[in-house]
Each structure stands twice: as C-alpha cells, then as structure tokens.
C-alpha atoms as a PDB file:
ATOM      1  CA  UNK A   1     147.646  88.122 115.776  1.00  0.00           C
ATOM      2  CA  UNK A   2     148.986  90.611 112.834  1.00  0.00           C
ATOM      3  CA  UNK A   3     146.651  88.410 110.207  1.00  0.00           C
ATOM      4  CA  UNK A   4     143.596  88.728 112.504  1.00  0.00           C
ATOM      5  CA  UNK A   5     144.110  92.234 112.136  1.00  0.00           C
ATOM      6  CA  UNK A   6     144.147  92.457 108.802  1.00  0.00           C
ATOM      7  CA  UNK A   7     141.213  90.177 107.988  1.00  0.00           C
ATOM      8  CA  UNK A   8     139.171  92.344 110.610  1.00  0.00           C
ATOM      9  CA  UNK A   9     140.341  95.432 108.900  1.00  0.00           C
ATOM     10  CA  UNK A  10     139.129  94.058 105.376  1.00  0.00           C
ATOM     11  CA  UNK A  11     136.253  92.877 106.778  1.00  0.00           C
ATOM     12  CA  UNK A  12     134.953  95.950 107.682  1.00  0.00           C
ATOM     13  CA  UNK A  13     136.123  97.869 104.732  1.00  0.00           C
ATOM     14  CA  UNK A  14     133.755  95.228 102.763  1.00  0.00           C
ATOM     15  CA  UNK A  15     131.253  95.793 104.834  1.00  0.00           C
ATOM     16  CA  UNK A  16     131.515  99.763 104.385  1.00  0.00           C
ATOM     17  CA  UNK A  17     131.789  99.404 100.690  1.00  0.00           C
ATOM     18  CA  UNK A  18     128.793  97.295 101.027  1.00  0.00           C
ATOM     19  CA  UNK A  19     126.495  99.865 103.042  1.00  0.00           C
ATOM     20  CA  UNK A  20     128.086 102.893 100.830  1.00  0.00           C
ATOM     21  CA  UNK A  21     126.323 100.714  97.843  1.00  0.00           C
ATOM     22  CA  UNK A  22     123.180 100.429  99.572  1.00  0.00           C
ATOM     23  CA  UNK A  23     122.564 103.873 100.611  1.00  0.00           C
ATOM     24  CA  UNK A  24     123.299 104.846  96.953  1.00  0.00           C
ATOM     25  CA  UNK A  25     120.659 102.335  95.835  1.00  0.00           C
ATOM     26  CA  UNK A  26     118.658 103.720  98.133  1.00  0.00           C
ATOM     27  CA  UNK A  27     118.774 107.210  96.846  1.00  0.00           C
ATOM     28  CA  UNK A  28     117.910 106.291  93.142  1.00  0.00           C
ATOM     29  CA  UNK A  29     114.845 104.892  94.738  1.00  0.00           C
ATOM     30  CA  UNK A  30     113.947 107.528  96.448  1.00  0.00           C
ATOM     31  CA  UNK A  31     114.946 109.616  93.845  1.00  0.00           C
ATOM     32  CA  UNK A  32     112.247 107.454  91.287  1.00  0.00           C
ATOM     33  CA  UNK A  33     109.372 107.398  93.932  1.00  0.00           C
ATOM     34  CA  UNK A  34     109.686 111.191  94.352  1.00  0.00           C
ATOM     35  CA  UNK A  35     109.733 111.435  90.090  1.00  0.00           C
ATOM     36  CA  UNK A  36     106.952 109.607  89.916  1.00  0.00           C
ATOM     37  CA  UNK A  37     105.312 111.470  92.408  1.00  0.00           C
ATOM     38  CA  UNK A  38     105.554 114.755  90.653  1.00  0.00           C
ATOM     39  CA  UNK A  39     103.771 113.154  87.960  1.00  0.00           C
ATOM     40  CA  UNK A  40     100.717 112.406  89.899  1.00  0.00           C
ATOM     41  CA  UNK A  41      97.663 114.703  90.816  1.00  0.00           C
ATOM     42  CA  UNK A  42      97.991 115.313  94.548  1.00  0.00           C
ATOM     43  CA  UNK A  43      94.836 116.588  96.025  1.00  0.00           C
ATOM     44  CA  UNK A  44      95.416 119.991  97.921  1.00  0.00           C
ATOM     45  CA  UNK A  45      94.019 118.448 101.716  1.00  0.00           C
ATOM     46  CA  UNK A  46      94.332 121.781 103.673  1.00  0.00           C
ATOM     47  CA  UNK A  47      90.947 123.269 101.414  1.00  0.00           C
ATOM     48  CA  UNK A  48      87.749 121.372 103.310  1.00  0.00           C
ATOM     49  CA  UNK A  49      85.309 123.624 101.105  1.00  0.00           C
ATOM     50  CA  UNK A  50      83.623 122.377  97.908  1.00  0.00           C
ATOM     51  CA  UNK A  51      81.596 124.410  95.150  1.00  0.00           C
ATOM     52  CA  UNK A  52      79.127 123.530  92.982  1.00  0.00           C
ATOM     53  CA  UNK A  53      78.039 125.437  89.585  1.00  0.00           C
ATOM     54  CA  UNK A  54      74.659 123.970  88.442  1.00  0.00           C
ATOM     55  CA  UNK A  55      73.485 126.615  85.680  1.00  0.00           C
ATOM     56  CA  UNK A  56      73.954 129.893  87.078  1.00  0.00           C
ATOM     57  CA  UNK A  57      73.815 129.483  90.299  1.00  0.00           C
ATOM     58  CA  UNK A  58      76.646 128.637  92.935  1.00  0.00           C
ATOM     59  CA  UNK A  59      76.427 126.340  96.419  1.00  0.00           C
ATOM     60  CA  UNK A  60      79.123 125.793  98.476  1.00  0.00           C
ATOM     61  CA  UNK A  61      79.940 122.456 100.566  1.00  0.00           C
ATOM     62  CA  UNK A  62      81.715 121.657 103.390  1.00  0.00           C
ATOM     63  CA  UNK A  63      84.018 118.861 102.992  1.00  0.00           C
ATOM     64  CA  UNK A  64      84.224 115.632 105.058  1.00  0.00           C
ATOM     65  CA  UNK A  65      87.533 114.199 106.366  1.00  0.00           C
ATOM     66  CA  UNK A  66      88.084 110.784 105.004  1.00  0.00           C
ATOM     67  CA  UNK A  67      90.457 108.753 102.371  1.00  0.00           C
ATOM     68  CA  UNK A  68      86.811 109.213  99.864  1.00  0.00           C
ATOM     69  CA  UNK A  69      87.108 113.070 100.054  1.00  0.00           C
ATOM     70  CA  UNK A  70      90.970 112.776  99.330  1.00  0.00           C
ATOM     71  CA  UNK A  71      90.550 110.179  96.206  1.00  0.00           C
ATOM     72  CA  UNK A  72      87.587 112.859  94.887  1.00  0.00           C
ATOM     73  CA  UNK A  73      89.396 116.248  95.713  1.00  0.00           C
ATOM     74  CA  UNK A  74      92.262 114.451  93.373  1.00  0.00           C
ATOM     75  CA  UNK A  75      89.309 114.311  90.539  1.00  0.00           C
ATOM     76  CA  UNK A  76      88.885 118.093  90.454  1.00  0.00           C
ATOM     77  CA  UNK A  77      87.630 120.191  88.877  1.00  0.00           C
ATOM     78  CA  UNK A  78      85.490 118.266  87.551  1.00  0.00           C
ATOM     79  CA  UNK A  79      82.646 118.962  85.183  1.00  0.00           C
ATOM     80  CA  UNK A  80      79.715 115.946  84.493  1.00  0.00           C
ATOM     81  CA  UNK A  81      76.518 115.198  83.739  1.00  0.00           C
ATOM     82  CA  UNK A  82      74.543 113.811  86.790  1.00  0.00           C
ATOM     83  CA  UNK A  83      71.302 111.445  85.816  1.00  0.00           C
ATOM     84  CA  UNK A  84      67.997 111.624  87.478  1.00  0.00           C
ATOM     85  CA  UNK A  85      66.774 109.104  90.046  1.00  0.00           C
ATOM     86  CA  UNK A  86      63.919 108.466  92.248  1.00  0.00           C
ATOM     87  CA  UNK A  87      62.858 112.606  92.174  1.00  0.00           C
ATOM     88  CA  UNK A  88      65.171 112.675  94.978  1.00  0.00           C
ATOM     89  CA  UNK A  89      68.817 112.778  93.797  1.00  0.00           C
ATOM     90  CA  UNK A  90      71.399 113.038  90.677  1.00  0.00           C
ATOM     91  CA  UNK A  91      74.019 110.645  90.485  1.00  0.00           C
ATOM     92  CA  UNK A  92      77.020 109.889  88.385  1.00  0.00           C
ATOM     93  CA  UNK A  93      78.999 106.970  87.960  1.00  0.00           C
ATOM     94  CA  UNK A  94      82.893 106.968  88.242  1.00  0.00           C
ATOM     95  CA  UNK A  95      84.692 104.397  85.639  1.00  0.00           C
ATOM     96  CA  UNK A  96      87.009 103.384  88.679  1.00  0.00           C
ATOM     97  CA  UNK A  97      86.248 102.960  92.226  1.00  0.00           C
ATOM     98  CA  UNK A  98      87.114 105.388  95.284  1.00  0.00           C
ATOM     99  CA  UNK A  99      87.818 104.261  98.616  1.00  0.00           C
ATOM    100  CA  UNK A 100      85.146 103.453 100.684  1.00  0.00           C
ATOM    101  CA  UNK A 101      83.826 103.285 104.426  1.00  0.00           C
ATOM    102  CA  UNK A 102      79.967 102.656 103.926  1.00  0.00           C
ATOM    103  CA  UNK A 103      77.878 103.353 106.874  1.00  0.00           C
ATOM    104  CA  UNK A 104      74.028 103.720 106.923  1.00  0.00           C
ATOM    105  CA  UNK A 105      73.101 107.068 107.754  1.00  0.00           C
ATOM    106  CA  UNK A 106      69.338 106.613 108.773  1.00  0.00           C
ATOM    107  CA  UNK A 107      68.594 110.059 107.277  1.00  0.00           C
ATOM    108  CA  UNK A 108      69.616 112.042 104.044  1.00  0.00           C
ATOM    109  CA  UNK A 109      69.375 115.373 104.068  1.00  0.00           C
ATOM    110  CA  UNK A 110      68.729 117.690 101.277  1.00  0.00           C
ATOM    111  CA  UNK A 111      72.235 118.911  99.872  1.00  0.00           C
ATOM    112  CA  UNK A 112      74.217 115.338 101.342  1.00  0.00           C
ATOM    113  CA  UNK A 113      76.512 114.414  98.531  1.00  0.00           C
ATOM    114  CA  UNK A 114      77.851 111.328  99.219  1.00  0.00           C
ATOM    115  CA  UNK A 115      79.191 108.080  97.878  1.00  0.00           C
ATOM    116  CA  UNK A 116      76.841 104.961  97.116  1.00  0.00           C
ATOM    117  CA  UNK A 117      79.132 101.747  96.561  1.00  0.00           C
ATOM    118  CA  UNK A 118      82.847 102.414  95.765  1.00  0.00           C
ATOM    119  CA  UNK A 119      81.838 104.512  92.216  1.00  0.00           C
ATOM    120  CA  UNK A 120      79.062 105.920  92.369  1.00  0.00           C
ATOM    121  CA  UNK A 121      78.644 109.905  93.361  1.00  0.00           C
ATOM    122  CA  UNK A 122      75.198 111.131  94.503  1.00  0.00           C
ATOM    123  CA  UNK A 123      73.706 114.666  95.141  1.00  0.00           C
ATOM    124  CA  UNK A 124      70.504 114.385  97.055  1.00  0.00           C
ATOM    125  CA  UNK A 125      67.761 117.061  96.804  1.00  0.00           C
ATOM    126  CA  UNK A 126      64.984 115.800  98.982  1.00  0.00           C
ATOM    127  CA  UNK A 127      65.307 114.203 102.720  1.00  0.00           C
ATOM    128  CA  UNK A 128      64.211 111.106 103.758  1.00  0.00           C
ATOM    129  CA  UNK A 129      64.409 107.974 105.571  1.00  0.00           C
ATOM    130  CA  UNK A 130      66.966 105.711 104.483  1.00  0.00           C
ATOM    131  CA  UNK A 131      68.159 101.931 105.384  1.00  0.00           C
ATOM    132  CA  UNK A 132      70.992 102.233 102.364  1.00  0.00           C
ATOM    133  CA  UNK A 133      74.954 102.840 103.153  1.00  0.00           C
ATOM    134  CA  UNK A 134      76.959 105.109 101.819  1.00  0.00           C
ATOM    135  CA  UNK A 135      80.465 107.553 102.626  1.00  0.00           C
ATOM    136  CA  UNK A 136      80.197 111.061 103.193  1.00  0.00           C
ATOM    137  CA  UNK A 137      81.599 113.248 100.883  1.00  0.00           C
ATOM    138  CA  UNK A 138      80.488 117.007 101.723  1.00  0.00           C
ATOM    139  CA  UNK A 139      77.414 118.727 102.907  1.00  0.00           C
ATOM    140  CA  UNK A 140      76.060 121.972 101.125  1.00  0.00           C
ATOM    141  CA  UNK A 141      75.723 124.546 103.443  1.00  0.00           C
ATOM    142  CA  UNK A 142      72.576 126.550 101.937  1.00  0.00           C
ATOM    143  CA  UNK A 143      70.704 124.150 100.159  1.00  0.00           C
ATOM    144  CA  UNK A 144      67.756 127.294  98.868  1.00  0.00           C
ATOM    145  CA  UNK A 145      67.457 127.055  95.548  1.00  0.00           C
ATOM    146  CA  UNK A 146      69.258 123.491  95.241  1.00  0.00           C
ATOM    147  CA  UNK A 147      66.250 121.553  94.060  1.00  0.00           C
ATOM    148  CA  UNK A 148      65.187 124.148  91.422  1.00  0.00           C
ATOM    149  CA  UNK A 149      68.899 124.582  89.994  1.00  0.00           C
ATOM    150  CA  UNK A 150      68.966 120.598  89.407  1.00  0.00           C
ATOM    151  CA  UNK A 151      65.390 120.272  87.915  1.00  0.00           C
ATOM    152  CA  UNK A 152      64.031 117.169  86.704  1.00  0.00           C
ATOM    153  CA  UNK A 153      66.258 115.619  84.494  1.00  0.00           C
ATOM    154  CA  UNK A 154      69.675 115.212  84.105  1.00  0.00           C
ATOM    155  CA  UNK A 155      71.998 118.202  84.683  1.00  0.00           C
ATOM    156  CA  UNK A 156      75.668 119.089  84.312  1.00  0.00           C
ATOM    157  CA  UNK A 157      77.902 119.719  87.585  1.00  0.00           C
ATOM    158  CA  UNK A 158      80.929 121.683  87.949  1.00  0.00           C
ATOM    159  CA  UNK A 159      82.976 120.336  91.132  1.00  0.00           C
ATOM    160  CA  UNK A 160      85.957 122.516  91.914  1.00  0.00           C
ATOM    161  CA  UNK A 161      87.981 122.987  95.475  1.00  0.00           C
ATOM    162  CA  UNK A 162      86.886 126.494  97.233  1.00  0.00           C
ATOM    163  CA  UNK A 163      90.760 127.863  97.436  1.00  0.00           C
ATOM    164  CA  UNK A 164      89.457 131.602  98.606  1.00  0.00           C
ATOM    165  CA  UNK A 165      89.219 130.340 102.532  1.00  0.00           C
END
C-alpha cells in the first residue's frame, strides 16, 4: 500500500512537471505570434469611410463590410495610376490577390468601386447594365464632378482611410 502511494505521488508530480512545460511552450508561442503580429499592417476596421484625391478634387466613400474591404483598408494609403477602359471605368491591377465573394450586381452605378476577379480594383464613372461579378468595396457618396476629375485617360488615385468621423 505505502509503494502505491509513492508511485501515485510521482506520477502526478511527472505529470505536473509535464503541464508546467507545456504552458511555458505555450507562452513562447504566443509570445512569437503576437511579435509577429506587431510586424504586420493591421487595417484600422472601426473607420467605414474612404477618400479619394483625383487632381484637386476630393470624394468621399462609404465603405462596405466584408474580408475585401479589410485586405484593401490594410493597402492604405495608397497612391496609383488607374488605366482607362470601356469610357466607363478606371481600373488597376493588384500584383497579389484579395479575398473575394463575387456576386453579379445587375447594375453599376456611377461612383461603385469594387473588385473584378480576386486583383483587380475598379472605379466606375458611368451606370449601366451589367451580367459581370464582382465584390463591393465602397460607394462614393457624391459622385458630381467624378467623371470630369477622372477624364479620359489614365489618372492617378490617392486611397486613404477617412479617420475625422
């Protein structure tokens, strides 16, 4: 009876020893992960308003609410040069992909910026009739003066996070 009591006893001081090691291991991990996650660019996902410096003039965007709008916010400020296409929208082309959730619209509206494919950004000046898919991304809210601003060729974009509201 006396050994069983021992080996129980030294049983569970192994196993102690054993979950005291763990929980350290734990902690370094945790302790990496939360390194490495200083490092990276988190997007700020309490600001839902965009802006938009084309030239001199300034358009603000609501932002939509969706894993696309947090991979982009993460992106900004951002500053490129959109191409022309179709006399109906500028577009720019990401080197990596965002996250997706196409859906066809039916109907762009002037001042939709949204995502075509899983890379490509697009900031449509003209409404229309559409059987394409594509992931919101934000919606400007005054859209006078938006077509004139982006004229007819290709045109640099400044994308930064609204922080004032």
């Amino acid at each position: 009876m006396k050994n069983t009591w021992i080996i129980l006893i030294q049983l569970t001081l192994v196993v102690v020893a054993f979950m005291a090691c763990k929980n350290d291991d734990m902690e370094t991990v945790e302790t990496i992960k939360s390194r490495a996650q200083e490092d990276i660019k988190t997007p700020d996902t309490t600001v839902n308003r965009l802006i938009l410096q084309i030239g001199e003039k300034t358009f603000s965007a609501t932002l939509a609410n969706n894993a696309t709008v947090t991979a982009f916010k993460a992106r900004l400020p951002l500053t490129i040069s959109m191409d022309e296409l179709n006399a109906n929208e500028k577009y720019y082309r990401f080197s990596g992909n965002l996250p997706s959730n196409p859906s066809n619209p039916g109907r762009i509206e002037n001042g939709d910026i949204i995502l075509y494919t899983s890379n490509t950004l697009v900031l449509f000046y003209e409404t229309f009739s559409t059987s394409y898919t594509y992931t919101r991304i934000a919606k400007i809210d005054d859209v006078s003066g938006l077509k004139a601003a982006l004229g007819s060729g290709n045109v640099t974009v400044l994308f930064s996070l609204d922080k004032t509201n």
